[in-house]
N, C-alpha and C. Protein backbone atom coordinates (compact mmCIF):
# COMPACT_ATOMS: atom_id res chain seq x y z
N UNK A 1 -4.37 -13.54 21.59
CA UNK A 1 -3.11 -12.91 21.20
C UNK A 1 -2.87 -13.14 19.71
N UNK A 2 -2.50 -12.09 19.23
CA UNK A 2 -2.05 -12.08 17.59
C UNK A 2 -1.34 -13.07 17.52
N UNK A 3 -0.26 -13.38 18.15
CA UNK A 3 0.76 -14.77 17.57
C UNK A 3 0.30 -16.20 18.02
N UNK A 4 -1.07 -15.98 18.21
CA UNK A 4 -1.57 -17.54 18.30
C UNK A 4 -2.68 -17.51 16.70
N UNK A 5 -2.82 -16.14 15.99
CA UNK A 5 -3.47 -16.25 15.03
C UNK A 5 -2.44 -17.09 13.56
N UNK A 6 -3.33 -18.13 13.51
CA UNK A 6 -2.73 -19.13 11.84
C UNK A 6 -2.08 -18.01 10.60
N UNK A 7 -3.07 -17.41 10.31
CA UNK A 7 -3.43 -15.94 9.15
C UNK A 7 -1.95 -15.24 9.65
N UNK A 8 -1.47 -14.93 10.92
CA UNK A 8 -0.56 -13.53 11.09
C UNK A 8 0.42 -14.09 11.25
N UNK A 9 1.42 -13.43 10.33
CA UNK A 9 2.79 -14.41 10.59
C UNK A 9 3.61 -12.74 11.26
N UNK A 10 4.28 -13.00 12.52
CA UNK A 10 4.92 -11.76 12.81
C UNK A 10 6.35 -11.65 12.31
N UNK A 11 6.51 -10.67 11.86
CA UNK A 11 7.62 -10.16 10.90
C UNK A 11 8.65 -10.45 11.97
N UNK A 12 9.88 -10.95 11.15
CA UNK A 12 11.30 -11.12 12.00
C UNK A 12 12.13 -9.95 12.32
N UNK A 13 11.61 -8.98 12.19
CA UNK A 13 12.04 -7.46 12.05
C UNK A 13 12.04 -7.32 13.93
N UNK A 14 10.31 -8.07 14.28
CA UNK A 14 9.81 -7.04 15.52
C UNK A 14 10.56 -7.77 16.62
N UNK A 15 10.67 -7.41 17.81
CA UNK A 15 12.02 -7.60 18.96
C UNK A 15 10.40 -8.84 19.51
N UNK A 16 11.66 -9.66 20.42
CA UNK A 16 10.89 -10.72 21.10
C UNK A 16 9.90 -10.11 21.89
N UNK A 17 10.32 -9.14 22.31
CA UNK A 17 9.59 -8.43 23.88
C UNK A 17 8.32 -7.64 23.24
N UNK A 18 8.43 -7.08 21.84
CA UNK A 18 7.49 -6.80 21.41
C UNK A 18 5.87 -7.65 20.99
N UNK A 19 5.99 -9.10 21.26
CA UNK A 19 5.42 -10.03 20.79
C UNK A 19 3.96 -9.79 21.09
N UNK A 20 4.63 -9.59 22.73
CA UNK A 20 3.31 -9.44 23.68
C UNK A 20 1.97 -8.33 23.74
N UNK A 21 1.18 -8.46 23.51
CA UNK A 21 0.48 -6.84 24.32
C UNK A 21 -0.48 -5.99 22.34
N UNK A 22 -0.41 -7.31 21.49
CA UNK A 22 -0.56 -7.26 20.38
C UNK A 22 -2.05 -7.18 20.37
N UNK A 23 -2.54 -5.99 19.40
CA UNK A 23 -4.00 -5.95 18.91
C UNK A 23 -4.54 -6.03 17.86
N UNK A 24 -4.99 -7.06 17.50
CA UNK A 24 -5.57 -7.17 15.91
C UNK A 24 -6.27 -6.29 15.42
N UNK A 25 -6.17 -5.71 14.33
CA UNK A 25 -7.05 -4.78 13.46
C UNK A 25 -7.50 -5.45 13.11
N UNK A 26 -7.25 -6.13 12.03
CA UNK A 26 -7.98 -6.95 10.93
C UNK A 26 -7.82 -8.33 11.17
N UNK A 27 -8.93 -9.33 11.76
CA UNK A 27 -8.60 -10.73 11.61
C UNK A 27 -9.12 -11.41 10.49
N UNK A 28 -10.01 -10.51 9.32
CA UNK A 28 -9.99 -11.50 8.31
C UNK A 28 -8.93 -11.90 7.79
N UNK A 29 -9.67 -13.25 6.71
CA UNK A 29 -8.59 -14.18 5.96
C UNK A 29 -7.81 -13.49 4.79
N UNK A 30 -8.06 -12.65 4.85
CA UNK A 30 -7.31 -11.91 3.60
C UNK A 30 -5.70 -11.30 4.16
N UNK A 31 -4.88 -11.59 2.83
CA UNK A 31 -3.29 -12.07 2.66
C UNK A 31 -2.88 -10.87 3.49
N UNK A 32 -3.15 -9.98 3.52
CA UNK A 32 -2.21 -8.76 4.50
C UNK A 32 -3.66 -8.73 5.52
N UNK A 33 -3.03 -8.44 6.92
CA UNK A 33 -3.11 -7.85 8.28
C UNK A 33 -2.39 -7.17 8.88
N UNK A 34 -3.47 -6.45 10.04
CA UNK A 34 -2.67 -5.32 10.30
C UNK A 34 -2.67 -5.34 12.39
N UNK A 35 -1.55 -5.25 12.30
CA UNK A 35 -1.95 -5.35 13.44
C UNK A 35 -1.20 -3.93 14.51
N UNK A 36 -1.37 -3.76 15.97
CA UNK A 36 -0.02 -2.66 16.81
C UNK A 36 0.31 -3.24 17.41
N UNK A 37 1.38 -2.83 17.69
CA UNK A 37 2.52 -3.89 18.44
C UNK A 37 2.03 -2.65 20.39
N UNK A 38 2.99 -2.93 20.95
CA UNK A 38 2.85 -2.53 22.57
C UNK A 38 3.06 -1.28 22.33
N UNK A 39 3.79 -0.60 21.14
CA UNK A 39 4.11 0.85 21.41
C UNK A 39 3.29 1.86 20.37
N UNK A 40 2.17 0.75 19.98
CA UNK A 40 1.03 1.58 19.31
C UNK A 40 1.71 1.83 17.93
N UNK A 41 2.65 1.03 16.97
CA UNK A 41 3.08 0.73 15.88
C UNK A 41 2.25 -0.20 14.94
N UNK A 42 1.91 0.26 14.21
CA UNK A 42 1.44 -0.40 13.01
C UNK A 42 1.79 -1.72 12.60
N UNK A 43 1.63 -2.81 12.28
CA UNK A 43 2.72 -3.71 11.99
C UNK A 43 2.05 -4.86 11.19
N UNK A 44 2.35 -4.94 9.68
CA UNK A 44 1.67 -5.30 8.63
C UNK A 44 2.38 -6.70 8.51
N UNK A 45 1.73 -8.19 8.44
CA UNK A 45 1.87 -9.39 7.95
C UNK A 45 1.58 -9.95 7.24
N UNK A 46 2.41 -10.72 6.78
CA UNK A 46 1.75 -11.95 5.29
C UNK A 46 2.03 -13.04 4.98
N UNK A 47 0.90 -13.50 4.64
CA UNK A 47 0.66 -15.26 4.83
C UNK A 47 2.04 -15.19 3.96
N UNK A 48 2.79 -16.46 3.33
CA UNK A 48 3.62 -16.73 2.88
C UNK A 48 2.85 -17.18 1.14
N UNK A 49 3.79 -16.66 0.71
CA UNK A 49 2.88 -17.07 -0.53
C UNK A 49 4.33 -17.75 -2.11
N UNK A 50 3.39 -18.41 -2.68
CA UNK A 50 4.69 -19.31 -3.58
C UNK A 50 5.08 -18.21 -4.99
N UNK A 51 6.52 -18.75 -4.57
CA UNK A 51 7.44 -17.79 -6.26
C UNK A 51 6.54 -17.22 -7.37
N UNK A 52 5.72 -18.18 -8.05
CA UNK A 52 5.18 -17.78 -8.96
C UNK A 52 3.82 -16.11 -8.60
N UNK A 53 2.92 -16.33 -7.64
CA UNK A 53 2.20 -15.55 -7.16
C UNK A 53 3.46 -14.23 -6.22
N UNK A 54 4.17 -14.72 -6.29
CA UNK A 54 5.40 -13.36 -5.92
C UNK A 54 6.22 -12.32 -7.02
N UNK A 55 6.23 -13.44 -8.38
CA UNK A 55 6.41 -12.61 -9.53
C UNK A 55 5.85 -11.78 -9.95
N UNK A 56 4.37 -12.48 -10.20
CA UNK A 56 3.22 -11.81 -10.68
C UNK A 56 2.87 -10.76 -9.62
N UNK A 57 2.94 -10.64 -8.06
CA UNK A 57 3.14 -9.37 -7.51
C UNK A 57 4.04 -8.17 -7.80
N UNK A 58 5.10 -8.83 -8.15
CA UNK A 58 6.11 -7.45 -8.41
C UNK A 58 5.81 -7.12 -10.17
N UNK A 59 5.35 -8.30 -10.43
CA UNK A 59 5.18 -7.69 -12.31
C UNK A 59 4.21 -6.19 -11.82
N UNK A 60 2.55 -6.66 -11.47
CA UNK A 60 2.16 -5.55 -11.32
C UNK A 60 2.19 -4.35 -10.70
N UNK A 61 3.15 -4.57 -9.50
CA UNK A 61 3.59 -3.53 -9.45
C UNK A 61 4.59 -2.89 -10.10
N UNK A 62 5.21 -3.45 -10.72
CA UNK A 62 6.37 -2.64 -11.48
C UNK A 62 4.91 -1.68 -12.80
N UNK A 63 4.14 -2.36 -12.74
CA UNK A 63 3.43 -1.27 -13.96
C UNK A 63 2.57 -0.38 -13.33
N UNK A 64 2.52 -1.32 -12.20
CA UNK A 64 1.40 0.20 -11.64
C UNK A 64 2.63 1.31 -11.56
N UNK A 65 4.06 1.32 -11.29
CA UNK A 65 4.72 2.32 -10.83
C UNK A 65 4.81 3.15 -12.02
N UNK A 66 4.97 2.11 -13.39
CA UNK A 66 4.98 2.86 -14.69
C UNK A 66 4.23 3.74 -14.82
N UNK A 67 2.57 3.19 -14.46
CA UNK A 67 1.48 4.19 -15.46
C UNK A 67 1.73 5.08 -13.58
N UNK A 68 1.97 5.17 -12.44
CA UNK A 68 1.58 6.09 -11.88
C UNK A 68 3.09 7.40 -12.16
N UNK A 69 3.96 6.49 -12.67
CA UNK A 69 4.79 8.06 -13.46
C UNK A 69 4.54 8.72 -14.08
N UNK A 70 3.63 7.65 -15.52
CA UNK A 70 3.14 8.27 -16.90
C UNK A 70 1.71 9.58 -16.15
N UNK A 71 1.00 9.10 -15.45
CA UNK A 71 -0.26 9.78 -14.92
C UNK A 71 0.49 11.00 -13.94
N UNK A 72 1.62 11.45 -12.95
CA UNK A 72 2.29 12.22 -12.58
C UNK A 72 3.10 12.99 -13.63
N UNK A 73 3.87 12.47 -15.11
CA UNK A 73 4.32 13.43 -15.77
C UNK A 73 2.75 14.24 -15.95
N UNK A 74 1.71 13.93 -16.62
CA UNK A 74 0.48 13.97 -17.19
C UNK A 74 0.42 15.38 -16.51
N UNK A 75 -0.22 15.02 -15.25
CA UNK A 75 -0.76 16.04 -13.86
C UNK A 75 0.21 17.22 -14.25
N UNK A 76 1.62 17.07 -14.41
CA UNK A 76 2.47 18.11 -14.15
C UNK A 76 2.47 19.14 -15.39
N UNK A 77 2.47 18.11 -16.99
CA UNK A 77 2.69 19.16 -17.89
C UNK A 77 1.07 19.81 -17.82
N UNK A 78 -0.26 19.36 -17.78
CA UNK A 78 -1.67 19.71 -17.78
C UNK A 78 -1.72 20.96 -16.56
N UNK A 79 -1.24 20.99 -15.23
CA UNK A 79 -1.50 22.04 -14.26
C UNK A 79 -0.59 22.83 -14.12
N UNK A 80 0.94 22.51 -14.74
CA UNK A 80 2.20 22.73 -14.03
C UNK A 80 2.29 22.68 -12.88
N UNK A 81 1.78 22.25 -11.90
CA UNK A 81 1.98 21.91 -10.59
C UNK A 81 2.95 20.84 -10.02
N UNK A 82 4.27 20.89 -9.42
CA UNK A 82 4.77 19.99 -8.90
C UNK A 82 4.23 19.11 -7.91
N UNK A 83 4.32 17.67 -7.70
CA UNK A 83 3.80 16.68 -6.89
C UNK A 83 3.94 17.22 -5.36
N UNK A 84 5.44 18.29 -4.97
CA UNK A 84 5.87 18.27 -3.82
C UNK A 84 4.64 19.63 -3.44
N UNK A 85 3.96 20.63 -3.99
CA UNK A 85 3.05 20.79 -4.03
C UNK A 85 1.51 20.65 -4.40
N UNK A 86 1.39 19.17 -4.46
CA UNK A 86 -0.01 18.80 -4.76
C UNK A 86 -0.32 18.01 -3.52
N UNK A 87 -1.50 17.63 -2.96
CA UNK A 87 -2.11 16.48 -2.49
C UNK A 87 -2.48 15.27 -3.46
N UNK A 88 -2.40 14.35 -2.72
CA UNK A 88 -2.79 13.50 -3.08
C UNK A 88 -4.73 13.41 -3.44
N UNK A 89 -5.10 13.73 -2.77
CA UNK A 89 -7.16 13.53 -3.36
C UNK A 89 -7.02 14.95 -4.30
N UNK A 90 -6.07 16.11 -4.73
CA UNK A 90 -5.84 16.80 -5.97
C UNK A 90 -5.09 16.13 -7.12
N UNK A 91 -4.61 15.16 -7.12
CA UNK A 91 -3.96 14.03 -8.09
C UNK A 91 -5.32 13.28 -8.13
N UNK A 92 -5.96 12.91 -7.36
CA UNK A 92 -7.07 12.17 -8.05
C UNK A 92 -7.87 12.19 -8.62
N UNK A 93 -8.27 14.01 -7.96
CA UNK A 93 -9.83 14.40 -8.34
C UNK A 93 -9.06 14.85 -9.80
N UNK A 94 -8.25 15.08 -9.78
CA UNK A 94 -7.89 15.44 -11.52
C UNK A 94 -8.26 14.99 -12.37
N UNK A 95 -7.26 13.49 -12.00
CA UNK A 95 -6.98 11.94 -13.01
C UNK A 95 -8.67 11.77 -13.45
N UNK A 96 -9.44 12.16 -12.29
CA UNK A 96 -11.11 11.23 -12.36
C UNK A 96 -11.75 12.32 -13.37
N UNK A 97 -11.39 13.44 -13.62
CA UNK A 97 -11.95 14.74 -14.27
C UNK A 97 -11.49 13.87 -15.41
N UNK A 98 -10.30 13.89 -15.61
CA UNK A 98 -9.43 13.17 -16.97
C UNK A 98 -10.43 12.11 -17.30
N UNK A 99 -10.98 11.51 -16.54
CA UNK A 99 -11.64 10.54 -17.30
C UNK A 99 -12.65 10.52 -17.92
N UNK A 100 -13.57 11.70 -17.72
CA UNK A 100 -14.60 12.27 -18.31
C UNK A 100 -14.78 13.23 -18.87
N UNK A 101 -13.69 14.32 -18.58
CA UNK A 101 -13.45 15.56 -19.76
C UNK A 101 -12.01 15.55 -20.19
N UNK A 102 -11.47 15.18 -20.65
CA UNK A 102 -10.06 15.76 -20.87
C UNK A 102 -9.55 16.76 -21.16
N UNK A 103 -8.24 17.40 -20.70
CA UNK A 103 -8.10 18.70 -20.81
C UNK A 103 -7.39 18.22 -22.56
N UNK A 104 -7.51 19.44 -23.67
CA UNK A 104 -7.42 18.92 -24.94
C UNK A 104 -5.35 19.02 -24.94
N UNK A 105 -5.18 19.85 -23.84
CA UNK A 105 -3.65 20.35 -24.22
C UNK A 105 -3.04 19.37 -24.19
């Protein structure tokens, strides 16, 4: 059972009754796992980790959010295409074109 695993800490979110009937996706040691709960829900855990390594998580994400705005204005003035009409692997295969030809505009 998932809640006898050390690694999976179950989120205080999920109901007691849900505890049971749990299937590990992922039992490696690495900081996120994934596991479904009884009603075939997804349900993502994490080791506990100290202040400092929690800063430095949200630092980088606060820049990944930056450059993935700066790289979305980019996409939009280069194709005019809005995001609410793009895919996502068409945002990529772009960005990856960008990296080897650039469009000059």
């Amino acid at each position: 059972m998932v809640a006898d695993n050390p690694n999976l800490l179950i989120p205080n979110c999920l109901p007691e009754n849900k505890l049971e009937n749990f299937t590990l996706i992922d039992n490696s040691p690495r900081r996120n796992e994934m596991a479904v709960d009884s009603d075939g829900n997804l349900v993502s855990s994490k080791k506990k980790v100290d202040s400092s390594e929690k800063e430095n998580h949200i630092k980088i994400h606060k820049e990944l959010h930056e450059s993935f705005d700066k790289l979305v204005a980019d996409f939009i003035i280069h194709t005019e295409k809005l995001p609410s009409k793009t895919t996502v692997w068409e945002l990529m295969e772009w960005s990856y074109i960008q990296t080897i030809d650039p469009d000059p505009s």
